[in-house]
C-alpha atoms as a PDB file:
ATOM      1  CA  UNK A   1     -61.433 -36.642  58.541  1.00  0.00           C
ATOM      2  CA  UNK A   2     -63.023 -33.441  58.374  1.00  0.00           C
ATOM      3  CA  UNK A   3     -63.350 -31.681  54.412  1.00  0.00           C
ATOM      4  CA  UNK A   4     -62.883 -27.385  54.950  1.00  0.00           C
ATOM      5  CA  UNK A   5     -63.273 -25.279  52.299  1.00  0.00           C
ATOM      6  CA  UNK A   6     -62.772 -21.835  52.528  1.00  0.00           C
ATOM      7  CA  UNK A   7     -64.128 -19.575  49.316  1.00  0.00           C
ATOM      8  CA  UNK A   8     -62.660 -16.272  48.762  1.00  0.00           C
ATOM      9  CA  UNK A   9     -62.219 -13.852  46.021  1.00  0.00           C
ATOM     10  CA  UNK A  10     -59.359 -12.638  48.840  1.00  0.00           C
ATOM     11  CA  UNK A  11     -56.611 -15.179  48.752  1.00  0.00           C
ATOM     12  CA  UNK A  12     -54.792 -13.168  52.083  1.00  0.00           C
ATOM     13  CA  UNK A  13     -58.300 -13.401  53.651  1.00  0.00           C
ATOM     14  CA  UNK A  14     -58.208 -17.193  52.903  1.00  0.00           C
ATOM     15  CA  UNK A  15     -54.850 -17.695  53.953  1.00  0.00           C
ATOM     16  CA  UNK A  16     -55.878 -16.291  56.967  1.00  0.00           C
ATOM     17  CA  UNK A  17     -59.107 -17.906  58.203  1.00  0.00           C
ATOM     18  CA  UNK A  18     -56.748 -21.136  57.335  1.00  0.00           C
ATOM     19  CA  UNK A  19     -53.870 -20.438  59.934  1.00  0.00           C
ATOM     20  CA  UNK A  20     -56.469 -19.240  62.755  1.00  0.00           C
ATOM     21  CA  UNK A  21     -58.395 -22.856  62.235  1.00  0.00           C
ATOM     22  CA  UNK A  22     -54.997 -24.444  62.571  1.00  0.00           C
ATOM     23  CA  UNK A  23     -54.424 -22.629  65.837  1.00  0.00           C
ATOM     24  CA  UNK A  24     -57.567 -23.381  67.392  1.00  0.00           C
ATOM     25  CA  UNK A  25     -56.717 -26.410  70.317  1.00  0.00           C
ATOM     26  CA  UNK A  26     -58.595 -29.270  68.280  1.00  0.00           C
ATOM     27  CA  UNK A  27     -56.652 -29.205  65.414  1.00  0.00           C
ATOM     28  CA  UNK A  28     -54.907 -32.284  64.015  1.00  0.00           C
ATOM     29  CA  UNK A  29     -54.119 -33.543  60.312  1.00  0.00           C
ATOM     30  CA  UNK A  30     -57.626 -35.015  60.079  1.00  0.00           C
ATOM     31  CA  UNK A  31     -58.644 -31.420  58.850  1.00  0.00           C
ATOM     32  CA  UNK A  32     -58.260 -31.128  55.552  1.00  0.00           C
ATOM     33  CA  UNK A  33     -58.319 -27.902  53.073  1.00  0.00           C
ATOM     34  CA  UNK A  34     -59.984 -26.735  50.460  1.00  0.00           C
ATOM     35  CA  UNK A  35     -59.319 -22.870  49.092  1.00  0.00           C
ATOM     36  CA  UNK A  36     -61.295 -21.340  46.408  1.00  0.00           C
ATOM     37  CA  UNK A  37     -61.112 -17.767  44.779  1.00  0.00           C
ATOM     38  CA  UNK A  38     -64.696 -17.416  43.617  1.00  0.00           C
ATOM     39  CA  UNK A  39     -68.077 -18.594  43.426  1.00  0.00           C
ATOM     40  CA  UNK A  40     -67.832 -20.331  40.310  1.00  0.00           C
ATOM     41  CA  UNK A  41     -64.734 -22.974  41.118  1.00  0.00           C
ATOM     42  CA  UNK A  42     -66.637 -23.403  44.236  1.00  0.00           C
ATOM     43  CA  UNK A  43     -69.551 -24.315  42.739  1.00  0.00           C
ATOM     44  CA  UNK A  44     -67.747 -26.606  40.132  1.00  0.00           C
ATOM     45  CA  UNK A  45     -66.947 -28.828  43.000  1.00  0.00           C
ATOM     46  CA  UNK A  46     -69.789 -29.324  44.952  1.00  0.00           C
ATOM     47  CA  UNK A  47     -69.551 -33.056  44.623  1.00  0.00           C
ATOM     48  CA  UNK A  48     -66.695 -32.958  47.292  1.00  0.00           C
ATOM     49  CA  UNK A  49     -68.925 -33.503  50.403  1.00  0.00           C
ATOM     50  CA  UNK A  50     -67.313 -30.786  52.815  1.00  0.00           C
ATOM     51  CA  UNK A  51     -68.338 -30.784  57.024  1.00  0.00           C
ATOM     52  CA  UNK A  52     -67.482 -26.771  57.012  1.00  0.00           C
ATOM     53  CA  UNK A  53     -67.828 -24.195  54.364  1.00  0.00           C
ATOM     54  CA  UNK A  54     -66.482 -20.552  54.139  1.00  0.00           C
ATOM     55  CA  UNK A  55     -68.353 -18.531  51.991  1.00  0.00           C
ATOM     56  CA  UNK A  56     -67.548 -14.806  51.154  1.00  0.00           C
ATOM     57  CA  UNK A  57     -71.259 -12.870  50.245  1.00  0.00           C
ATOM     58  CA  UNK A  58     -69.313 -10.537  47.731  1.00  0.00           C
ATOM     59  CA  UNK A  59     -67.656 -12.183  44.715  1.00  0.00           C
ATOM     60  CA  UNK A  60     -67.885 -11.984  41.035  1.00  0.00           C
ATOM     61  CA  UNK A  61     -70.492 -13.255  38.743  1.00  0.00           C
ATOM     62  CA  UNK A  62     -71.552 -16.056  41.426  1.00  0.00           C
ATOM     63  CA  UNK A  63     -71.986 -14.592  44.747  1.00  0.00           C
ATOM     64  CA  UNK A  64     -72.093 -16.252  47.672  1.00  0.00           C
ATOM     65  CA  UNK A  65     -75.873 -16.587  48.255  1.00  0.00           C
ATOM     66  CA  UNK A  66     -76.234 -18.227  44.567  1.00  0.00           C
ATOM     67  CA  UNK A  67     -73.016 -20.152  45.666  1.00  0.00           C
ATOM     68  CA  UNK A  68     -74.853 -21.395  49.166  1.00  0.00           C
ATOM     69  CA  UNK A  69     -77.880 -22.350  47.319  1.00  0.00           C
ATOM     70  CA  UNK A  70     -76.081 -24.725  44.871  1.00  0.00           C
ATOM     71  CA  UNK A  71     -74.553 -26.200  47.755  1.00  0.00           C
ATOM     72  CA  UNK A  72     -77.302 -27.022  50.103  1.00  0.00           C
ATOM     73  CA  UNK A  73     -79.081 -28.827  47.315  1.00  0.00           C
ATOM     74  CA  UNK A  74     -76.432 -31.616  47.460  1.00  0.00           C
ATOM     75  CA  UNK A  75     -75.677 -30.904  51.627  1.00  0.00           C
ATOM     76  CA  UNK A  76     -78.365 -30.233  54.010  1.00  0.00           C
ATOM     77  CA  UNK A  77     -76.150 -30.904  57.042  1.00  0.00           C
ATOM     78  CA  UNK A  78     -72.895 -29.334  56.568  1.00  0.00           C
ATOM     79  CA  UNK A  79     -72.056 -26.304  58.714  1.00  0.00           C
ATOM     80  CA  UNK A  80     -72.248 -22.972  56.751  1.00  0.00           C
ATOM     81  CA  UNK A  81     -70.359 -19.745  57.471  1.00  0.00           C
ATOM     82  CA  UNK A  82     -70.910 -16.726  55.463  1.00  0.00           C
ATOM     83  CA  UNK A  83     -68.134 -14.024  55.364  1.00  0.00           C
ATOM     84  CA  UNK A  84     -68.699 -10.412  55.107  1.00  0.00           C
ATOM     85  CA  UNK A  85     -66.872  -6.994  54.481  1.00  0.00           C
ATOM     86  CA  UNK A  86     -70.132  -4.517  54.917  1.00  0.00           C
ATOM     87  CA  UNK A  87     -73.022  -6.157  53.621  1.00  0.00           C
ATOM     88  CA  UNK A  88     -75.943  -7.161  56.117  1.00  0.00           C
ATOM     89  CA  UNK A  89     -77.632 -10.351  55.642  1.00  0.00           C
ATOM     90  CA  UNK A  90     -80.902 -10.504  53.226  1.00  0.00           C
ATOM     91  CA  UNK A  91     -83.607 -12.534  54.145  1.00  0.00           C
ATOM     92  CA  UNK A  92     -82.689 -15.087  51.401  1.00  0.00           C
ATOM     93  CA  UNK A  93     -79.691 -15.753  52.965  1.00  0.00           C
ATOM     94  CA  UNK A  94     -81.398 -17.065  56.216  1.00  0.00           C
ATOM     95  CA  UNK A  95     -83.222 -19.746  53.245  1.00  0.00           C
ATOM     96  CA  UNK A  96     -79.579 -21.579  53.274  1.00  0.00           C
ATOM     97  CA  UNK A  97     -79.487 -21.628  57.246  1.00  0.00           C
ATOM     98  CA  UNK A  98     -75.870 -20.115  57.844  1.00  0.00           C
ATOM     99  CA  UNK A  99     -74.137 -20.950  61.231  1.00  0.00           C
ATOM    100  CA  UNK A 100     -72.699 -18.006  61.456  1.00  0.00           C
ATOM    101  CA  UNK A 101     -71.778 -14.307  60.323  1.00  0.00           C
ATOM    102  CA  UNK A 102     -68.037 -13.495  60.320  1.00  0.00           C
ATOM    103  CA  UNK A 103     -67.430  -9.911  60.057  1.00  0.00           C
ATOM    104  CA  UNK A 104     -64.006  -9.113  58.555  1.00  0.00           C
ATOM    105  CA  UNK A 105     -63.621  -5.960  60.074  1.00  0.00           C
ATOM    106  CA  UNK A 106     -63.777  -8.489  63.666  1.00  0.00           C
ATOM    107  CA  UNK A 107     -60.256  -8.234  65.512  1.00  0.00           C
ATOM    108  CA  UNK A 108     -58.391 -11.315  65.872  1.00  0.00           C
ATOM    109  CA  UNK A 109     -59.510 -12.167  69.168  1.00  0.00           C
ATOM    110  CA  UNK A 110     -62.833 -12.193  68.157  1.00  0.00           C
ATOM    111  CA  UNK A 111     -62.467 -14.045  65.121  1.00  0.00           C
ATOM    112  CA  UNK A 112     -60.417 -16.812  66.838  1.00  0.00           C
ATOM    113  CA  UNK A 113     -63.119 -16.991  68.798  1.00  0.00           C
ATOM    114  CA  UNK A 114     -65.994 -17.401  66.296  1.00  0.00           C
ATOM    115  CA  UNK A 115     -63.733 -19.928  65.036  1.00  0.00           C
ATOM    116  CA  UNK A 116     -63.428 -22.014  67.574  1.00  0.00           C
ATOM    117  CA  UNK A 117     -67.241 -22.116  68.188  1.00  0.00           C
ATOM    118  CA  UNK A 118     -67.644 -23.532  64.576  1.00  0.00           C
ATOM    119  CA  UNK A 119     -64.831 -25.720  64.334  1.00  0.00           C
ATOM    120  CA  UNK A 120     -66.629 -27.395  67.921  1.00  0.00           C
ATOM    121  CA  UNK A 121     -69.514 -27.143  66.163  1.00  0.00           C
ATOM    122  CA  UNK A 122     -68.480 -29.227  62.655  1.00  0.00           C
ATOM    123  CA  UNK A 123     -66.709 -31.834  65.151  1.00  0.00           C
ATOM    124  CA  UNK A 124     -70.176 -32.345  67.136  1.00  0.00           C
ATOM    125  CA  UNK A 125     -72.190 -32.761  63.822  1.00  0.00           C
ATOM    126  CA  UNK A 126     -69.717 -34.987  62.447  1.00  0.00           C
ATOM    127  CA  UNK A 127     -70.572 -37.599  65.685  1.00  0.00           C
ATOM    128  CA  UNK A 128     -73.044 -40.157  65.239  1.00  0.00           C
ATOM    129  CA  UNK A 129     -74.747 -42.083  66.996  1.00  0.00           C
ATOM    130  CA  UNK A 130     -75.864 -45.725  65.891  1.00  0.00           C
ATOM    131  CA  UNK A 131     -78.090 -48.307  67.222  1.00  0.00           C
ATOM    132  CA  UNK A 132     -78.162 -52.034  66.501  1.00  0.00           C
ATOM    133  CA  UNK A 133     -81.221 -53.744  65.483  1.00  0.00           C
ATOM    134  CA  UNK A 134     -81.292 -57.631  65.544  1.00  0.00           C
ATOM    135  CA  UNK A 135     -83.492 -59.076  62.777  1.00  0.00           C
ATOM    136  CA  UNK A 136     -83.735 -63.179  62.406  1.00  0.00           C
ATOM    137  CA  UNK A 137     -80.537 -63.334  63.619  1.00  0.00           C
ATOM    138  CA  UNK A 138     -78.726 -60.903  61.507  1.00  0.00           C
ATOM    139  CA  UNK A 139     -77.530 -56.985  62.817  1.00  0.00           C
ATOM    140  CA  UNK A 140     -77.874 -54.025  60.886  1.00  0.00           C
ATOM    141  CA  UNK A 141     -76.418 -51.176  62.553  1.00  0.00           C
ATOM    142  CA  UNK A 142     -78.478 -47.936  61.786  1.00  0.00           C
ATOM    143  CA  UNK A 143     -78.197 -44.191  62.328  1.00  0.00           C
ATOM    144  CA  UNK A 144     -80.712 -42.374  64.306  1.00  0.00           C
ATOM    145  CA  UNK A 145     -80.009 -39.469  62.223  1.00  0.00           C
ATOM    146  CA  UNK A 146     -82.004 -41.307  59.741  1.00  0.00           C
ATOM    147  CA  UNK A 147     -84.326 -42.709  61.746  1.00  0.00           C
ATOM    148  CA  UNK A 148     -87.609 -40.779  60.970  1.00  0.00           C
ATOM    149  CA  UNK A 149     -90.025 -42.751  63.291  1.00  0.00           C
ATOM    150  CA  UNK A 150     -90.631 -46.353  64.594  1.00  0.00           C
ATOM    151  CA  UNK A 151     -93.909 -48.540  64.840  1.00  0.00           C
ATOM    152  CA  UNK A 152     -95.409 -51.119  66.386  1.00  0.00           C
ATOM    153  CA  UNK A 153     -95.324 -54.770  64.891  1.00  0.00           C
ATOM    154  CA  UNK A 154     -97.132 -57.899  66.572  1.00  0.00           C
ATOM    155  CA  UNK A 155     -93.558 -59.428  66.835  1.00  0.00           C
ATOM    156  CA  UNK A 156     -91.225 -56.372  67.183  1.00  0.00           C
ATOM    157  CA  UNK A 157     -91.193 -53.305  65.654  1.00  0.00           C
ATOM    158  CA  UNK A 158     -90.552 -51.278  61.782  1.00  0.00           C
ATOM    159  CA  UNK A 159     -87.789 -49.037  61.388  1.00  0.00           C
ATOM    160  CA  UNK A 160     -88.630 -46.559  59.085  1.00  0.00           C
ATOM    161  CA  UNK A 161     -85.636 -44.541  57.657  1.00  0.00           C
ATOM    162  CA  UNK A 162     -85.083 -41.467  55.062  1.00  0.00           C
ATOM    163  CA  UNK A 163     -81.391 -41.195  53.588  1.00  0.00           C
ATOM    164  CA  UNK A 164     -81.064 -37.407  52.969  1.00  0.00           C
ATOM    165  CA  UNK A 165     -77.755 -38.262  51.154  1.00  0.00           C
ATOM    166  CA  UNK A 166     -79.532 -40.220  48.702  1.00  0.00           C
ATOM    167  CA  UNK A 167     -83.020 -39.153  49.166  1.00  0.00           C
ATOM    168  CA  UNK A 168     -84.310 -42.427  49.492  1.00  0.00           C
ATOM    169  CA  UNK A 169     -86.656 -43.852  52.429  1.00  0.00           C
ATOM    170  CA  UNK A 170     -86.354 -47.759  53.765  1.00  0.00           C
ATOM    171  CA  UNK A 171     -87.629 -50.108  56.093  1.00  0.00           C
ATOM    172  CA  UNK A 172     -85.851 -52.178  58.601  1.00  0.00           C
ATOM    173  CA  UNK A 173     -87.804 -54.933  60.663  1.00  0.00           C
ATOM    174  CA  UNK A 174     -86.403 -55.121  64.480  1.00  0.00           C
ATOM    175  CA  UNK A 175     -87.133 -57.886  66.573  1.00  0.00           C
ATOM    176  CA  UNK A 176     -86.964 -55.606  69.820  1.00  0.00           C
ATOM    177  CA  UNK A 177     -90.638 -54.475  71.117  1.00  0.00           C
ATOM    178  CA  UNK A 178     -91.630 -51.033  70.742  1.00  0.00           C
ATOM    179  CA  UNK A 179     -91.255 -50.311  73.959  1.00  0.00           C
ATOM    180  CA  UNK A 180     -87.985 -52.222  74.804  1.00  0.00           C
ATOM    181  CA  UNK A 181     -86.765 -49.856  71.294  1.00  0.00           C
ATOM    182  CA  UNK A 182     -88.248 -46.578  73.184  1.00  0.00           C
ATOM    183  CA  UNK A 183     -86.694 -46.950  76.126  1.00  0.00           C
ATOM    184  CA  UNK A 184     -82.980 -47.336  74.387  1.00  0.00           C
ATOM    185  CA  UNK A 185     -83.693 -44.252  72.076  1.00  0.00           C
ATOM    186  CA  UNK A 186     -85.500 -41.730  74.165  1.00  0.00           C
ATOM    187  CA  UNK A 187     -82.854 -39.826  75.799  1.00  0.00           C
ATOM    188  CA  UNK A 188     -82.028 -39.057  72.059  1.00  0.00           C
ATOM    189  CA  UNK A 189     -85.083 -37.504  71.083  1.00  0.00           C
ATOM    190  CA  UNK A 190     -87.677 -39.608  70.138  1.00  0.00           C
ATOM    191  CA  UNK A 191     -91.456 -39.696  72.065  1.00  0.00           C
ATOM    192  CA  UNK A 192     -94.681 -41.464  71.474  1.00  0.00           C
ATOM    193  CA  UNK A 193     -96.890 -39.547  69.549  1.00  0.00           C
ATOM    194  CA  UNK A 194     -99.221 -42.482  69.189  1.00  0.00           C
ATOM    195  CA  UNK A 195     -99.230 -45.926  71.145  1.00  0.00           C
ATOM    196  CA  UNK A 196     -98.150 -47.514  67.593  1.00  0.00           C
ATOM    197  CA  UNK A 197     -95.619 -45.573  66.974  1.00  0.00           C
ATOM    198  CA  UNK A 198     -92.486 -42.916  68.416  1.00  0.00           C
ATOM    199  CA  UNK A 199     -91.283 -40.294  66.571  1.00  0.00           C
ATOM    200  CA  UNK A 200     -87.647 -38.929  66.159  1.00  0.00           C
ATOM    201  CA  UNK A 201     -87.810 -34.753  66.520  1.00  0.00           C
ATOM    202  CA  UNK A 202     -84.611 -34.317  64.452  1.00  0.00           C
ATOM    203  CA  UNK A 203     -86.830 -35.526  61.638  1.00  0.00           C
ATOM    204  CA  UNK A 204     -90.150 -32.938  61.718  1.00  0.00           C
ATOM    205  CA  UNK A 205     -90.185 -30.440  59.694  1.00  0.00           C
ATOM    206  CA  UNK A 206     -93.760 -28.977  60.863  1.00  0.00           C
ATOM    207  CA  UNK A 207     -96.552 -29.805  63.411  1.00  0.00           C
ATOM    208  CA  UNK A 208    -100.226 -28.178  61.955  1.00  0.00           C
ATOM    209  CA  UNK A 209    -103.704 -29.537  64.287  1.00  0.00           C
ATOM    210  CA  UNK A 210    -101.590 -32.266  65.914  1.00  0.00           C
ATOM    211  CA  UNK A 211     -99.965 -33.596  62.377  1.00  0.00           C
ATOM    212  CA  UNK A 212     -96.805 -33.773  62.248  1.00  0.00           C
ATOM    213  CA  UNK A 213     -94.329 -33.709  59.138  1.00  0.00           C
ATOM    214  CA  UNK A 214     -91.123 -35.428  58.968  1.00  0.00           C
ATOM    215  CA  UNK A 215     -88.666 -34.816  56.562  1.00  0.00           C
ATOM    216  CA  UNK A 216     -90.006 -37.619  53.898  1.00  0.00           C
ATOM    217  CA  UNK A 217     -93.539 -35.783  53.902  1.00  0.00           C
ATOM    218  CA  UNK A 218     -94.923 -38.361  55.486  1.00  0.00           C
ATOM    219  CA  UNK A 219     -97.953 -37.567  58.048  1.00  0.00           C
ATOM    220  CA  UNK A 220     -99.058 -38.743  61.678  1.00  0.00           C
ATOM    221  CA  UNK A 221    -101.160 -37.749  63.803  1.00  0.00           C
ATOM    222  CA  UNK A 222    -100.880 -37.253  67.333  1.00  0.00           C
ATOM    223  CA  UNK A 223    -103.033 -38.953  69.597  1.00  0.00           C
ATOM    224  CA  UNK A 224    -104.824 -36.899  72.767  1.00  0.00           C
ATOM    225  CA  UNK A 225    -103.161 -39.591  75.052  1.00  0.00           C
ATOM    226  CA  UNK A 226     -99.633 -38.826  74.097  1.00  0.00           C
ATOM    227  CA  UNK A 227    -100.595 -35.009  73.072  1.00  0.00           C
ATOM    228  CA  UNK A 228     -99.741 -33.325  76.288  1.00  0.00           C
ATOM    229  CA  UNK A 229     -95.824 -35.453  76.812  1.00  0.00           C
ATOM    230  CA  UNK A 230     -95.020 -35.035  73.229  1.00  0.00           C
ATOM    231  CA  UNK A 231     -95.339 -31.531  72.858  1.00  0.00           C
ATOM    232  CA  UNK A 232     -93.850 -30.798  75.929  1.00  0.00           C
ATOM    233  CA  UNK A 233     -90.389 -33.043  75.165  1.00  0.00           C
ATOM    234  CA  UNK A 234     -90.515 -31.528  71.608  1.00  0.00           C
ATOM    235  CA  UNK A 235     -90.595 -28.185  73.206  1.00  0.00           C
ATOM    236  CA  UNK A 236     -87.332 -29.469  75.285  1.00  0.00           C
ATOM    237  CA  UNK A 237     -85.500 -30.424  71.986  1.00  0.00           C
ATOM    238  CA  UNK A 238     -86.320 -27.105  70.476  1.00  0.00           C
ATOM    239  CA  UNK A 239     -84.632 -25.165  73.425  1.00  0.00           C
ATOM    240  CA  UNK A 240     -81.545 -27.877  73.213  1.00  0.00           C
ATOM    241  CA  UNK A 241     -81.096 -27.392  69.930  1.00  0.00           C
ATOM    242  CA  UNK A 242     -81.466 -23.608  70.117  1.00  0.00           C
ATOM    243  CA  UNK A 243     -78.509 -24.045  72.551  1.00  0.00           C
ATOM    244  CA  UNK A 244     -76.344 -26.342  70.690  1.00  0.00           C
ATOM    245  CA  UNK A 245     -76.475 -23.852  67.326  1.00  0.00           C
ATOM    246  CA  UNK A 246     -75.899 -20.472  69.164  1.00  0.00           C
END
């Protein structure tokens, strides 16, 4: 199921973007609508959590930048498309990390376009990818989204994990050895910063004098061993994901 909203002080404008999703080739009746004719009903229900959001930059007393900000305080992941008669995008509005720009004055081929790009682009975020960790017999199955990084243990290996949802971190044991862990997660972004420990790059949020950040504010350092490999398969993920969000 994927949650759209589309907010709009123009309810022709709204009407529109709605048919041109429904004509791109990937839709089915797992999309699901939501229409809203100004910042402030939008804002009222930001408790709905919505994969793809319209947002006009030009409404009434809550415009769409104040609308974008209330939003990404409760969703951090959820693909964000401003909308825009004439007005050229502020540096604030960069603070919200938009997918896209839609120009109304685009023609229709354009626009179809630009749509299909995001709808592909709300269907990829939407996958996810889980792994299975075996712990005294039980499985927990675990998202690598939330997988922030993974160390050594004298009989396995820690899990540590940061729900963004929930803002909450936790800590799942594995009986698999770092390395037998590393080799079943590397082709999806994680490295070896340290011997004790690999590191998923979804998670960093900033790399100062071989620290890194991840999103929980925790801290590690990178050793001079792995310096060299890490930075250069970080560098990798950077250009991928520079790809994947164009």
């Amino acid at each position: 199921m994927y949650k759209i909203a589309i907010c709009d002080d123009d309810c022709q404008y709204v009407k529109y973007l709605e048919n041109l999703i429904k004509r791109t080739p990937v839709y089915s009746d797992s999309f699901i609508f939501y229409r809203y004719y100004s910042g402030e009903e939008f804002s009222e229900n930001l408790s709905l959590d919505f994969d793809l959001v319209f947002l006009d930059m030009q409404m009434g007393y809550v415009d769409g930048i104040t609308a974008a900000l209330n939003f990404r305080k409760y969703h951090e992941e959820s693909i964000l498309v401003f909308c825009t008669g004439v007005q050229l995008p502020k540096p604030e509005f960069f603070d919200v990390q938009p997918f896209r720009y839609l120009m109304k004055s685009y023609s229709e081929e354009k626009l179809k376009k630009e749509i299909e790009t995001i709808i592909s682009k709300m269907i990829d975020n939407k996958k996810e990818i889980f792994i299975i960790v075996p712990n005294d017999g039980k499985m927990n199955k675990i998202s690598i989204n939330e997988i922030t990084y993974i160390s050594n243990l004298k009989r396995g290996c820690l899990i540590h994990g940061f729900s963004k949802k929930n803002n909450q971190c936790y800590e799942i044991t594995s009986n698999k050895k770092l390395a037998e862990t590393y080799e079943e997660l590397k082709n999806n972004f994680f490295e070896y910063a340290h011997n004790s420990y690999i590191v998923n790059f979804r998670m960093i949020i900033g790399i100062k004098r071989d620290v890194i950040t991840l999103e929980d504010l925790t801290n590690l350092n990178i050793s001079r061993s792995k310096k060299s490999v890490f930075h250069s398969r970080f560098t990798e993920y950077l250009g991928e994901k520079y790809k994947r969000d164009r």
